[in-house]
Protein backbone atom coordinates (compact mmCIF):
# COMPACT_ATOMS: atom_id res chain seq x y z
CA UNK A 1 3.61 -16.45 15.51
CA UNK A 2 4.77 -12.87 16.35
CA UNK A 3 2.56 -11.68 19.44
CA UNK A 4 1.30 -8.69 18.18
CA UNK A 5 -1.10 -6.83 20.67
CA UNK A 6 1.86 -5.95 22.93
CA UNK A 7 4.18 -4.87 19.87
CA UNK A 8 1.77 -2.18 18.90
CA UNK A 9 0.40 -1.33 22.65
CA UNK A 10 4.43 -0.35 23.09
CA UNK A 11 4.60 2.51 20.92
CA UNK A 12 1.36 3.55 19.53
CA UNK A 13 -1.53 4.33 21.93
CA UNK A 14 -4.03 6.22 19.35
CA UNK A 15 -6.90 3.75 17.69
CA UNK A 16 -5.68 4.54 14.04
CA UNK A 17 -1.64 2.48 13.98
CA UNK A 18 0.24 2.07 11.39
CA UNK A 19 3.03 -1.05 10.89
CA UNK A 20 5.39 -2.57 8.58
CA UNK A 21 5.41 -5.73 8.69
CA UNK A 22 7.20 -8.29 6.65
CA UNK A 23 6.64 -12.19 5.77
CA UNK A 24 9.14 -14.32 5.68
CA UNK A 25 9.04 -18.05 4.03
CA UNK A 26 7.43 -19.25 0.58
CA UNK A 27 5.65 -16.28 0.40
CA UNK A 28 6.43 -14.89 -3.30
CA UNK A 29 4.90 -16.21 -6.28
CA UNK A 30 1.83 -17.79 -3.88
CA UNK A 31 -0.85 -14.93 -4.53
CA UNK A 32 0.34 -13.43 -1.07
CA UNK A 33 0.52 -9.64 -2.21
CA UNK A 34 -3.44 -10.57 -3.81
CA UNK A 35 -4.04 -12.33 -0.54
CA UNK A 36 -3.59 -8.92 1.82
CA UNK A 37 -4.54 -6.55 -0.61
CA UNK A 38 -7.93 -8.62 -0.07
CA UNK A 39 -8.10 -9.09 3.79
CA UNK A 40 -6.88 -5.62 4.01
CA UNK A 41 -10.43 -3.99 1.88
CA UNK A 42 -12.27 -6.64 3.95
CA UNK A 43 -10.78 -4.58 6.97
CA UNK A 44 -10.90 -1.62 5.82
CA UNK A 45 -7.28 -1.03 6.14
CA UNK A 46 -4.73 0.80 3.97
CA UNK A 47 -1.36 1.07 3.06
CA UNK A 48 0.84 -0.62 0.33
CA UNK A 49 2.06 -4.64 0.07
CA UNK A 50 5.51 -5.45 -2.25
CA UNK A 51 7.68 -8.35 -3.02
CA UNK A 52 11.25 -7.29 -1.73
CA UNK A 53 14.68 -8.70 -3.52
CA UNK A 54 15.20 -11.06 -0.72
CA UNK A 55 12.14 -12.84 -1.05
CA UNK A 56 10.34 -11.46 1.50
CA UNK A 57 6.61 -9.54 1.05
CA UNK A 58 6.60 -6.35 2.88
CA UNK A 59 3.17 -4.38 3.97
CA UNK A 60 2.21 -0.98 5.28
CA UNK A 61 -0.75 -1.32 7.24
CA UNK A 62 -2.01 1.45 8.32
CA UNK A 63 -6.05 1.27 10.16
CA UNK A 64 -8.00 0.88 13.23
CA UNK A 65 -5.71 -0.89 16.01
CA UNK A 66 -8.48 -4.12 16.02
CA UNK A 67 -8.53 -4.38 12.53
CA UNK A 68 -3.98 -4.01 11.64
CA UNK A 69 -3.78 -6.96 14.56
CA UNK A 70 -6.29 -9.07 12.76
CA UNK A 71 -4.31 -8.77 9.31
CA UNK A 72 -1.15 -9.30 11.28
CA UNK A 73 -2.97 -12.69 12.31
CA UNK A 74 -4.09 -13.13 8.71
CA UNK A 75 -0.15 -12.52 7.84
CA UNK A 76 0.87 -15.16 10.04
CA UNK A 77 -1.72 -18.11 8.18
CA UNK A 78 -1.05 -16.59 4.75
CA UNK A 79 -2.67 -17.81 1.65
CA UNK A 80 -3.06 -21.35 0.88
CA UNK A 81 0.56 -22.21 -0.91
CA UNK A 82 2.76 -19.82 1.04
CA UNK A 83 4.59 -21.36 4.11
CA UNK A 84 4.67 -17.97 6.90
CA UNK A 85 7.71 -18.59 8.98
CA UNK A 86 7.83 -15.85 10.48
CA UNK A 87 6.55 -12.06 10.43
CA UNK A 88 8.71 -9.19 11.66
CA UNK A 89 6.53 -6.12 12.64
CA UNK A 90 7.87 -2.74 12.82
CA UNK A 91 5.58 0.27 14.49
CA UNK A 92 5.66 3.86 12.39
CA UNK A 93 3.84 6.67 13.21
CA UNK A 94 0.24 6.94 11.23
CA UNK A 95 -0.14 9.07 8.08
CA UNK A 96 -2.88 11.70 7.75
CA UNK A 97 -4.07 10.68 4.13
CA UNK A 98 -3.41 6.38 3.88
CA UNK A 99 -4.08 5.18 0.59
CA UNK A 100 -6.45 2.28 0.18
CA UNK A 101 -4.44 -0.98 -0.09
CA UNK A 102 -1.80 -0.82 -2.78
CA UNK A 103 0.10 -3.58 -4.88
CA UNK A 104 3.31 -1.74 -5.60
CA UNK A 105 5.71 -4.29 -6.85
């Protein structure tokens, strides 16, 4: 499990953060991409979630700093089929206008 708290406290020091992080493991063709679009509206949280070539699942997060490291923790568990081995977050700076969660491919 990625610590997460000090990942974001290193770059981003606003309340509103935004991340990329991406989910490595059986985590295609498990429902993961329904899974955070899900937990993200629960969180009120948006950005976009995609299945990448290599098998991966890649999200934008983009919300309130409390609510992005809970869905990082929800990334790590994952839905009930997918095995999480590992998720790689990335800071970027926040957008003005974030979409609401988005499946995008």
């Amino acid at each position: 499990m990625v610590p997460i708290a000090p990942i974001i406290d290193r770059v981003m020091t606003s309340d509103i953060v935004r991340v990329r992080a991406v989910a490595r493991g059986r985590v295609q063709m498990v429902g993961f991409r329904a899974f955070v679009q899900r937990h993200a509206a629960q969180l009120g949280l948006g950005g976009s979630v995609r299945n990448a070539p290599d098998g991966t699942v890649v999200c934008e997060l983009q919300g309130a700093r409390e609510a992005v490291e809970q869905m990082l923790a929800r990334l790590n568990d994952g839905p009930l089929h997918a095995r999480v081995d590992r998720v790689d977050v990335e800071p970027l700076e926040p957008v003005a206008d974030a979409p609401s969660m988005r499946v995008t491919a």
